[in-house]
Protein backbone atom coordinates (compact mmCIF):
# COMPACT_ATOMS: atom_id res chain seq x y z
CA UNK A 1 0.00 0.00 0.00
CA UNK A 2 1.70 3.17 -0.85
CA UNK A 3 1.50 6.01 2.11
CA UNK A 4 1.52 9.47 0.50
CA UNK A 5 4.64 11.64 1.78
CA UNK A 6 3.55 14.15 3.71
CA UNK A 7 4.77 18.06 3.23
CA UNK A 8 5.58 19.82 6.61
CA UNK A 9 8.28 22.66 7.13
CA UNK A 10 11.76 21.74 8.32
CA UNK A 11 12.90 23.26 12.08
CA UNK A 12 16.85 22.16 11.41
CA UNK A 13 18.49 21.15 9.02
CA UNK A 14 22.13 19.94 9.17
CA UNK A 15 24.90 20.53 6.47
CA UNK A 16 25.27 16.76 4.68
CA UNK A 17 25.73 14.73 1.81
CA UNK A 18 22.76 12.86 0.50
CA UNK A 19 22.26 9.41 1.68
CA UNK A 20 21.69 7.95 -1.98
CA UNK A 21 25.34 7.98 -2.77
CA UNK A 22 26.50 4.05 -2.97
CA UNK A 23 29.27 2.64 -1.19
CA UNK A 24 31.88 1.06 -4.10
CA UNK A 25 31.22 -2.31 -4.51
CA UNK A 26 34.01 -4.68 -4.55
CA UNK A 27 33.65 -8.73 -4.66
CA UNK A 28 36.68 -9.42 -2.05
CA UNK A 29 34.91 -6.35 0.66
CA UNK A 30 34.05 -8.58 3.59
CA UNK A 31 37.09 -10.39 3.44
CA UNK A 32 38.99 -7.60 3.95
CA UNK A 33 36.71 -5.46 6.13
CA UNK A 34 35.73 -7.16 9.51
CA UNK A 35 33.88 -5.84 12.16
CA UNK A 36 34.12 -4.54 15.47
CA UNK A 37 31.59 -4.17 18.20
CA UNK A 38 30.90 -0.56 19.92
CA UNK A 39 29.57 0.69 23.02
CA UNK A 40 25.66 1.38 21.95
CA UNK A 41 25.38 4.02 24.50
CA UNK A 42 27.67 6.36 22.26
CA UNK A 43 25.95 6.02 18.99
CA UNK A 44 22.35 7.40 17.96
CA UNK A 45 20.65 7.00 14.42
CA UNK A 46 18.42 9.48 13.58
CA UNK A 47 16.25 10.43 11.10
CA UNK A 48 17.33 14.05 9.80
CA UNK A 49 14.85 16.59 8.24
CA UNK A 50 15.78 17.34 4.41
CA UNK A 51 14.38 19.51 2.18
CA UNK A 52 10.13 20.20 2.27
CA UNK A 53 9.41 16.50 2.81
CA UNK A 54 11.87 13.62 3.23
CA UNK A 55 14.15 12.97 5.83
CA UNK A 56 17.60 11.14 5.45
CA UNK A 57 19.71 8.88 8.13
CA UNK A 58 21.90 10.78 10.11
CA UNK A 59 24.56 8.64 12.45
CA UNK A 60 26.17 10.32 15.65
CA UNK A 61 29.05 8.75 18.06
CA UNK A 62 30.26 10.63 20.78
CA UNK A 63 33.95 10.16 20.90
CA UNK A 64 34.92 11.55 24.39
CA UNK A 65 33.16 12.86 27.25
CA UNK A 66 34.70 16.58 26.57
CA UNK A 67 31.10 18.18 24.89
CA UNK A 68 27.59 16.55 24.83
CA UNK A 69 26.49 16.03 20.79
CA UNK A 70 23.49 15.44 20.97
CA UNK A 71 20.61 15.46 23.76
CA UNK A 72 16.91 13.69 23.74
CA UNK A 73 13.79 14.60 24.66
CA UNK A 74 9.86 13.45 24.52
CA UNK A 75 9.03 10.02 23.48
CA UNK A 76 7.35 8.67 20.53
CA UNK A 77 8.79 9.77 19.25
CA UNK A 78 12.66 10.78 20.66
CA UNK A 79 13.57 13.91 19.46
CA UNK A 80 17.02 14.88 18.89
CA UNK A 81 18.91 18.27 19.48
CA UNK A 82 22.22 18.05 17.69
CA UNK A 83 24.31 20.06 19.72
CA UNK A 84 26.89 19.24 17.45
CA UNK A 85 26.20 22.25 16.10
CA UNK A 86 26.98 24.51 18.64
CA UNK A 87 30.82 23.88 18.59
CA UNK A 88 33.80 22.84 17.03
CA UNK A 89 33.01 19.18 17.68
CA UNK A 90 36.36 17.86 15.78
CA UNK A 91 37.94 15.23 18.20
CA UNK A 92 34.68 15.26 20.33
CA UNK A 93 31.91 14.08 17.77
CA UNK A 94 32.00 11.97 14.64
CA UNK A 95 29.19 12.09 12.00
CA UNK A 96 28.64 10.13 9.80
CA UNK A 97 25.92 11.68 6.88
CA UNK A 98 26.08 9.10 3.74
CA UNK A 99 27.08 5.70 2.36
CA UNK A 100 31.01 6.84 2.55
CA UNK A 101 30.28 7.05 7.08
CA UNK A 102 27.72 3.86 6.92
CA UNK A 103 26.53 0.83 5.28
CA UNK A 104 24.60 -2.21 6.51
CA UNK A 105 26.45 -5.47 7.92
CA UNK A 106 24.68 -8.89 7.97
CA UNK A 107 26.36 -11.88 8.65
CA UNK A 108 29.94 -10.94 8.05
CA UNK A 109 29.33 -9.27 4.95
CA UNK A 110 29.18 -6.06 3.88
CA UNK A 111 26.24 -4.93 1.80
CA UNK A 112 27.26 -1.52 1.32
CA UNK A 113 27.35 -2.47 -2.73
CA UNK A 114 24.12 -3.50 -2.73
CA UNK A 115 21.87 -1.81 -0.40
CA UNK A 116 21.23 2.04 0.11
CA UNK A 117 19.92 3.50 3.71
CA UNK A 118 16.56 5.40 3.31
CA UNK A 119 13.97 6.80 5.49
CA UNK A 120 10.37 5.43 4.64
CA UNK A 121 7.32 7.66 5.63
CA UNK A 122 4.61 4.68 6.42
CA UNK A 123 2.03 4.31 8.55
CA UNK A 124 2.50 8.02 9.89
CA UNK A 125 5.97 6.24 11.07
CA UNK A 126 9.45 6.79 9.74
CA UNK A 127 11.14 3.77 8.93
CA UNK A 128 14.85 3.02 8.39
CA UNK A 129 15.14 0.76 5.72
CA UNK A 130 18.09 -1.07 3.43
CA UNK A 131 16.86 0.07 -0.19
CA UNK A 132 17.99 -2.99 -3.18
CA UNK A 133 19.94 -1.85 -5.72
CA UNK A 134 18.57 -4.67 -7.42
CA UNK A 135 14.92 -4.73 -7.43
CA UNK A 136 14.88 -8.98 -6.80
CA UNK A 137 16.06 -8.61 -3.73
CA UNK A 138 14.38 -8.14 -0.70
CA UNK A 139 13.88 -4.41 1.37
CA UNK A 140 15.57 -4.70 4.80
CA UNK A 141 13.75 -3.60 7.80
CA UNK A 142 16.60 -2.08 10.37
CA UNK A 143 14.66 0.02 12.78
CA UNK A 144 11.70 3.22 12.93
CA UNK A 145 10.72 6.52 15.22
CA UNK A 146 7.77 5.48 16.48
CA UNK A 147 6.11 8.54 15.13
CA UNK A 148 5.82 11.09 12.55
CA UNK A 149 7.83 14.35 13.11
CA UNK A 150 9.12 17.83 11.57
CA UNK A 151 12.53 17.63 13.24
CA UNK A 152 15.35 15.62 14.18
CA UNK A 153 14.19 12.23 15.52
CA UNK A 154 15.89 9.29 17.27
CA UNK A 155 15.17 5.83 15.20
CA UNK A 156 14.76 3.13 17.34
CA UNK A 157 16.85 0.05 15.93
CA UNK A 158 14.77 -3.22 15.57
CA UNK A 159 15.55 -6.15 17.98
CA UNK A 160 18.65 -8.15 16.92
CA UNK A 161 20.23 -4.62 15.29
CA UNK A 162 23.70 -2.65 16.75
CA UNK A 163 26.41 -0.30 15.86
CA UNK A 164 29.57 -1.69 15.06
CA UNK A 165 32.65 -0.22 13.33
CA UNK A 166 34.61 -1.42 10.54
CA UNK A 167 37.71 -2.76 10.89
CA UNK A 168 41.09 -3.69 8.51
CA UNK A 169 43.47 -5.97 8.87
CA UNK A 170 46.97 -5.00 8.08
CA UNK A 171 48.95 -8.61 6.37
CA UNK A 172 51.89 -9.59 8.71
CA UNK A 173 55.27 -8.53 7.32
CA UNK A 174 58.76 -10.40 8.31
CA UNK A 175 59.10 -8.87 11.94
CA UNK A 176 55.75 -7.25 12.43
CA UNK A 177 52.67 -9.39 13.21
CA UNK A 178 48.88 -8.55 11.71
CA UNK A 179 47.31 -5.51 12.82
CA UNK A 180 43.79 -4.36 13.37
CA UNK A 181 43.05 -0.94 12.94
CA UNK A 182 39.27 0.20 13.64
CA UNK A 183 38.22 2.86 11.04
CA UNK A 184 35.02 5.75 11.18
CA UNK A 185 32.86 3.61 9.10
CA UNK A 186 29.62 2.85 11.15
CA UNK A 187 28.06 -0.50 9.81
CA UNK A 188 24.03 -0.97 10.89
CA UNK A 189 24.70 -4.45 11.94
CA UNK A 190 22.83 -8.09 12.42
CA UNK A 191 23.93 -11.05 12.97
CA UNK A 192 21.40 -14.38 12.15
CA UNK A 193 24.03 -17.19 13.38
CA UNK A 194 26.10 -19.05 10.25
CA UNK A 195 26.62 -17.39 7.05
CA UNK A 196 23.89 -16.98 4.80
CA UNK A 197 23.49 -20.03 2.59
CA UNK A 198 22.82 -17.37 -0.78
CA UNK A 199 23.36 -14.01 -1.00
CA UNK A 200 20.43 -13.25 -2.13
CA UNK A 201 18.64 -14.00 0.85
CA UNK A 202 19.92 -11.45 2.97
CA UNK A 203 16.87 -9.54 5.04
CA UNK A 204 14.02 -11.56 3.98
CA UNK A 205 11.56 -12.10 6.36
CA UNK A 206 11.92 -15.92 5.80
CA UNK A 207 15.08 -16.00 6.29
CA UNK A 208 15.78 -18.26 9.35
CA UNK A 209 13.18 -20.64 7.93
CA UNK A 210 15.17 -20.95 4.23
CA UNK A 211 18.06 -21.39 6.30
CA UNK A 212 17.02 -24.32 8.14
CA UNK A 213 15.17 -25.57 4.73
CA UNK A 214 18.33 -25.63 3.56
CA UNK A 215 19.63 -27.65 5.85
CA UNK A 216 17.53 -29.93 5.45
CA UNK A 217 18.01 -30.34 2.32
CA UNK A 218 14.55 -30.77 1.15
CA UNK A 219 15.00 -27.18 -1.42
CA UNK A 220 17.69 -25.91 -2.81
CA UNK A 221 19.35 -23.13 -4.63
CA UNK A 222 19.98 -22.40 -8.48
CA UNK A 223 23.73 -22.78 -10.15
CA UNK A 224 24.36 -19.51 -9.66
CA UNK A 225 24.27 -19.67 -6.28
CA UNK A 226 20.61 -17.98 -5.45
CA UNK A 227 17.93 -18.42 -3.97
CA UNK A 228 15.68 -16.26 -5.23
CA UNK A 229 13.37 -15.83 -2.72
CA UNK A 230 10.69 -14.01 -4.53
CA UNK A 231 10.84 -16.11 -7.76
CA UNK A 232 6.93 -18.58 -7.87
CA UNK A 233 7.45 -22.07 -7.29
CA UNK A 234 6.40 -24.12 -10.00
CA UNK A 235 4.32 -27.66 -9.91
CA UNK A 236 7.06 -29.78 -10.42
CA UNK A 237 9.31 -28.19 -7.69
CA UNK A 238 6.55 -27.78 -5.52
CA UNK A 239 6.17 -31.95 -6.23
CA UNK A 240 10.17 -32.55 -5.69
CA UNK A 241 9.83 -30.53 -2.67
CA UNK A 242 7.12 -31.69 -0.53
CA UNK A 243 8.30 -35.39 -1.05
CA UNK A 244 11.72 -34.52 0.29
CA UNK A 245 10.81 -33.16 2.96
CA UNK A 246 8.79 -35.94 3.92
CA UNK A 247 11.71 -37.72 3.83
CA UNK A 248 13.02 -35.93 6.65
CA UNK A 249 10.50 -37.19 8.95
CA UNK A 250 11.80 -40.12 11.31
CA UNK A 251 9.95 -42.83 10.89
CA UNK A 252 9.24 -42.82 7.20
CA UNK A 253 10.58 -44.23 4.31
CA UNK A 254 9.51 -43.35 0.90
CA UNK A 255 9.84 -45.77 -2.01
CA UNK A 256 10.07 -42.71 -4.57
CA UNK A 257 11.42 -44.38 -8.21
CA UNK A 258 14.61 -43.09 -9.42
CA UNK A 259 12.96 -42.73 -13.19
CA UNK A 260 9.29 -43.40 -14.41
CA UNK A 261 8.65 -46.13 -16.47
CA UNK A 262 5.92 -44.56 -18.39
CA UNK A 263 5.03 -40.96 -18.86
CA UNK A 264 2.50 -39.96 -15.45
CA UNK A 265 0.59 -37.27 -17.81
CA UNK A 266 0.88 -36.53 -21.55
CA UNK A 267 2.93 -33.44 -21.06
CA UNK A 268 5.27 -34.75 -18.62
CA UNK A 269 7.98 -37.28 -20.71
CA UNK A 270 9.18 -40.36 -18.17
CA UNK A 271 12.58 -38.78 -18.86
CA UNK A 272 11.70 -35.49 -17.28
CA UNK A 273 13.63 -34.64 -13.92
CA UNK A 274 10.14 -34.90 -11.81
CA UNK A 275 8.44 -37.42 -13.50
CA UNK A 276 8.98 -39.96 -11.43
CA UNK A 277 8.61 -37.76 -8.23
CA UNK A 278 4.86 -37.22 -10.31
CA UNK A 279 3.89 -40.38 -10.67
CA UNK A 280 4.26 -40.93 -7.04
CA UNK A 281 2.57 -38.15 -5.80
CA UNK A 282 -0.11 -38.33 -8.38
CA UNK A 283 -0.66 -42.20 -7.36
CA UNK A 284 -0.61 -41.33 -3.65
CA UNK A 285 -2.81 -38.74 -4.04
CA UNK A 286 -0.75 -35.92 -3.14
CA UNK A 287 -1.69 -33.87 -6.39
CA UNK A 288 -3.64 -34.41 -9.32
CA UNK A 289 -3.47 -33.10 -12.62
CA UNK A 290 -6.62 -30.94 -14.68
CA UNK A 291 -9.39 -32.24 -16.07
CA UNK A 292 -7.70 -32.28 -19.40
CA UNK A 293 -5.64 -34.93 -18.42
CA UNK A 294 -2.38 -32.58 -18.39
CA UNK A 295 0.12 -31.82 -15.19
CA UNK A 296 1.29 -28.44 -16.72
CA UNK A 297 4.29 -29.14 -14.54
CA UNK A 298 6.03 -25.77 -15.28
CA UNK A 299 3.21 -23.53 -13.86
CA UNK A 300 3.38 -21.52 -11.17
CA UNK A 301 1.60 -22.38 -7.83
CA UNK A 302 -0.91 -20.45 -6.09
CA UNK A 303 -0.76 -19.13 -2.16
CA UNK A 304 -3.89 -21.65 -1.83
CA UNK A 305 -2.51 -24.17 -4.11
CA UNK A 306 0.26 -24.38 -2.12
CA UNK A 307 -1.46 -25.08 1.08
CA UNK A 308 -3.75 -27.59 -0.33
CA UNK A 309 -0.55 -29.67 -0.84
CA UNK A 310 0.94 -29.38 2.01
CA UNK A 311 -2.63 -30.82 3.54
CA UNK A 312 -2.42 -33.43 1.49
CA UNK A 313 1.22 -34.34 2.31
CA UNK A 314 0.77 -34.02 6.08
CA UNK A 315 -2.35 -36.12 5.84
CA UNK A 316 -0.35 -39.43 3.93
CA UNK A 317 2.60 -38.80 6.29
CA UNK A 318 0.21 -39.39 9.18
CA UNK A 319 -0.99 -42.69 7.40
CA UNK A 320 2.06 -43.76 7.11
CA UNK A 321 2.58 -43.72 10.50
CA UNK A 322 -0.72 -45.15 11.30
CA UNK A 323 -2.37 -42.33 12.74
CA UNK A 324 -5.97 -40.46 12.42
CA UNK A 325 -4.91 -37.97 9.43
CA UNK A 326 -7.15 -35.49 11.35
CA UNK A 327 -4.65 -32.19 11.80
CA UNK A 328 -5.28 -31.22 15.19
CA UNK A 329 -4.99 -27.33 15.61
CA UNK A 330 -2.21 -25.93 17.66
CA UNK A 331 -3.18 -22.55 17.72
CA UNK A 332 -6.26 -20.24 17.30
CA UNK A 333 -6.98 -19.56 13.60
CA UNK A 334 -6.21 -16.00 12.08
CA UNK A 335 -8.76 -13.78 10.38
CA UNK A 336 -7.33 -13.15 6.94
CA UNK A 337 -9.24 -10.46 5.56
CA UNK A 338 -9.48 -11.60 1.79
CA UNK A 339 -10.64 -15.07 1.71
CA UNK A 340 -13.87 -14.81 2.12
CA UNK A 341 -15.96 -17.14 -0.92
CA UNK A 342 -12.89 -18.35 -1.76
CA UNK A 343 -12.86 -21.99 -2.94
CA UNK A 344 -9.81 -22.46 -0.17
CA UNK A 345 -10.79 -20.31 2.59
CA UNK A 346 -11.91 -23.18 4.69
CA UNK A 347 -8.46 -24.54 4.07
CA UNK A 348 -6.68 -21.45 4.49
CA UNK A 349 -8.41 -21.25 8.20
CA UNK A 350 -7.37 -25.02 9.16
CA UNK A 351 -3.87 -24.41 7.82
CA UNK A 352 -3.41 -21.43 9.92
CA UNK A 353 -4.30 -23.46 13.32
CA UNK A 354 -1.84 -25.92 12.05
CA UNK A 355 1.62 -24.48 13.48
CA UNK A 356 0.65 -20.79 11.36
CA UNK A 357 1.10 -22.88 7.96
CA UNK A 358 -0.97 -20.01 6.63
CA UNK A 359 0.23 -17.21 7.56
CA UNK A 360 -0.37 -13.55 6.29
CA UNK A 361 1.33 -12.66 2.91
CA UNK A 362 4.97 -11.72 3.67
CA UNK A 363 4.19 -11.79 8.03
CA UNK A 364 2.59 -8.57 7.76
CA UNK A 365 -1.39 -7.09 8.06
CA UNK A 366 -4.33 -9.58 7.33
CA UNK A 367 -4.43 -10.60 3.65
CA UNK A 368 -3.22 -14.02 2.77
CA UNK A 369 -3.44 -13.26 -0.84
CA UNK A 370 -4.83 -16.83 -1.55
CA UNK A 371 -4.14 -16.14 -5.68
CA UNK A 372 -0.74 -14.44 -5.96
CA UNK A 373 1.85 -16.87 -6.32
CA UNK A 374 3.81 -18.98 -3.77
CA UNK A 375 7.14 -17.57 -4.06
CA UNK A 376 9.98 -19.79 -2.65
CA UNK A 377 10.40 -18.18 0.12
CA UNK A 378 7.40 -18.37 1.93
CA UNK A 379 6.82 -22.28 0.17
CA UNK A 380 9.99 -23.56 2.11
CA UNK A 381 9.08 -21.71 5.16
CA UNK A 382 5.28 -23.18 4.92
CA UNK A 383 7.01 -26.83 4.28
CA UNK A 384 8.87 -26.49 7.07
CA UNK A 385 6.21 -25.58 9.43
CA UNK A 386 4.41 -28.25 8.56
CA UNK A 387 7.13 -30.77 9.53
CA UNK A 388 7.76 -29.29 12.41
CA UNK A 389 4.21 -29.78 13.04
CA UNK A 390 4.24 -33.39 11.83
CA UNK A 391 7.28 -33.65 14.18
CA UNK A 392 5.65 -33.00 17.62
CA UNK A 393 2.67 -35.02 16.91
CA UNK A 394 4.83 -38.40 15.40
CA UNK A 395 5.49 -41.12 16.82
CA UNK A 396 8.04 -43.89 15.34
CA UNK A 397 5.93 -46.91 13.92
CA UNK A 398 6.56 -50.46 15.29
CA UNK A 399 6.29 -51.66 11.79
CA UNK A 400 6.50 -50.36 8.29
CA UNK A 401 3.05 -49.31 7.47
CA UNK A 402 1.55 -49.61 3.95
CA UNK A 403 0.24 -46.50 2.65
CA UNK A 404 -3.55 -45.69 2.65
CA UNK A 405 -3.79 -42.23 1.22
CA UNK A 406 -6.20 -40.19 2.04
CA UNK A 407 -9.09 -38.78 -0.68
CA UNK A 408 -7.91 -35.49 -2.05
CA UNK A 409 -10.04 -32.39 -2.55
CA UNK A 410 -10.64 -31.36 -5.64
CA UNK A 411 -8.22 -29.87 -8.01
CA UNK A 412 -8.61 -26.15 -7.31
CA UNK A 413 -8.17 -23.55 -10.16
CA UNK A 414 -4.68 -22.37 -11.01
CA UNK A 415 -3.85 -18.39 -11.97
CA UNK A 416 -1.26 -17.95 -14.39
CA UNK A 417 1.85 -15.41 -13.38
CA UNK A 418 4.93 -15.92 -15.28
CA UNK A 419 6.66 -19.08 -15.24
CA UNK A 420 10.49 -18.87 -13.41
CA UNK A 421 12.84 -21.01 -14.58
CA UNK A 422 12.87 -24.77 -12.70
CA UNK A 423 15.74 -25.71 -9.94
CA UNK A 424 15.89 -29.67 -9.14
């Protein structure tokens, strides 16, 4: 939803370059930067007035004791007094007012190439944001004011966000050993544990969940090394996906065919990469094709579509484990907004009690945006959840069980966005 800017006169205004300029980009930049943490209590970001009706990201440290910089007052928001102003703060006060002074930090690497500090005006809030260079990838979140303003205000970083400084390691020489020397640059900072498994992943909402997806193996990247988060899942990976993942659930063991021994539909060849991982679904009722006999295996899958599998996959795991395929609820359902005499909003609201399965489109307001496609992102995150789910409620089978599927509903209707190209 776009949030018109408002127009308001400016109070202060400080002296500073604008915060569009980019940081050079370099491929070898976080191995040679590091990173080194800073007392919080002498840094402030704040969201400085500029021109009639934007603001820009200001960054303050207060180097020694010697002069105040900057003082605080009111609450929601903070305002800010740079006193700064008021003195020759050289020695006392460092300022940092575009890319050159700050950049963003995730994970050990720099993504000063690649993302550009902005102040949002939503929700009559300011928000602090890490713009894409690239339009693919994702907008990072990195903190707000709490509050519309016409002067200097103190953005409050989001949880798991700090200060840091960059550092640089000088190589050893013959007699002298490596040397770290801390330099001005101010990095907006977050660490998520290990590395990030693509690049391209870096402040998506989903991010935690991809990673452990990942490790799970049950989805994968591209050979380029992406993700891409935001790209639709197609039929066929949707296929390959669910059935590895059901792999990762103790207990089972499923008989999937390395190749298919006859074509499952007429436009799926046995020699396609799925086919076989079809077949099986298809003849365990886990998907079905249309009602003109085709799979369309390259189309992209629906929000609802999506979910509708993930029923179905939850409900065979169960019977192969021997239990009711009933999936209890774990938590109270949430009222989406936009599914209302929708062919799936039954299943939308079941899916929701089921560990959040369904969950609002991209974790944020009420719509679940049943029709918009299932980008890969949110499909291995919704995967996951339902093994975890599976997970709590399993028990390991005395015997192996023989499969009794349960009946499918019926194949829903399927929108048509552009097709991405297929990973295995």
């Amino acid at each position: 939803m776009h949030v018109p800017t408002p127009c308001f006169p400016i109070f202060a205004t400080l002296s500073a370059g604008l915060v569009a300029a980019s940081f050079p980009p370099g491929p070898a930049l976080a191995a040679v930067f590091g990173q080194k943490t800073v007392d919080q209590s002498k840094f402030i970001a704040i969201a400085q007035p500029l021109g009639q009706n934007a603001h820009q990201l200001l960054v303050l440290e207060q180097i020694t004791d010697k002069q105040q910089c900057w003082s605080e007052s009111g609450s929601q928001p903070v305002i800010v007094d740079p006193l700064l102003l008021k003195f020759n703060f050289t020695g006392i006060c460092g300022r940092s007012t575009d890319a050159n002074g700050f950049s963003i930090r995730m994970n050990g690497q720099d993504l000063g190439g690649k993302y550009t500090l902005r102040i949002r005006y939503r929700n009559n809030d300011m928000v602090l944001v890490g713009s894409p260079d690239d339009s693919k990838d994702p907008e990072i979140e990195i903190g707000r004011t709490n509050g519309m303003v016409r002067d200097f205000a103190k953005i409050q970083l989001d949880p798991g966000w700090y200060f840091s400084k960059r550092t640089f390691t000088t190589p050893a020489k013959e007699k002298e050993p490596a040397k770290e020397k801390v330099l001005g640059h101010v990095y907006l900072t977050r660490d998520d544990g290990d590395a990030l498994p693509f690049g391209d992943v870096a402040g998506d909402v989903y991010l935690k969940e991809i990673k452990d997806a990942v490790g799970l193996k049950f989805i994968a990247g591209f050979q380029d090394n992406t993700f891409r988060p935001q790209t639709p899942l197609t039929r066929e990976q949707l296929v390959s996906m669910v059935l590895e993942a059901l792999k990762t659930l103790p207990g089972i063991q499923l008989a999937v065919p390395a190749a298919a021994t006859t074509n499952p539909y007429p436009d799926v060849d046995l020699k396609r990469w799925s086919a076989a991982k079809i077949a099986f679904a298809r003849d365990n009722k886990i998907v079905t094709g249309y009602q003109d006999g085709t799979f369309a295996p390259e189309k992209p899958v629906t929000r609802a579509e999506l979910l509708a599998v993930l029923k179905r996959s939850a409900e065979y795991a169960k019977t192969l484990k021997k239990q009711p395929t009933t999936l209890a609820p774990t938590q109270a359902a949430f009222a989406f907004e936009d599914i209302t005499g929708h062919w799936a909003a039954d299943l939308i609201t079941q899916m929701s009690t089921y560990c959040g399965v369904a969950s609002p489109f991209n974790e944020a307001g009420k719509a679940f945006a049943p029709n918009a496609p299932a980008f890969r992102n949110y499909s291995a995150a919704a995967t996951l959840r339902t093994l975890n789910c599976l997970k709590t409620s399993a028990t390991p089978p005395t015997s192996k069980p023989t499969p009794t599927p349960a009946k499918p509903p019926a194949t829903p209707p399927v929108s048509k966005p552009a097709t991405p190209p297929a990973s295995k």
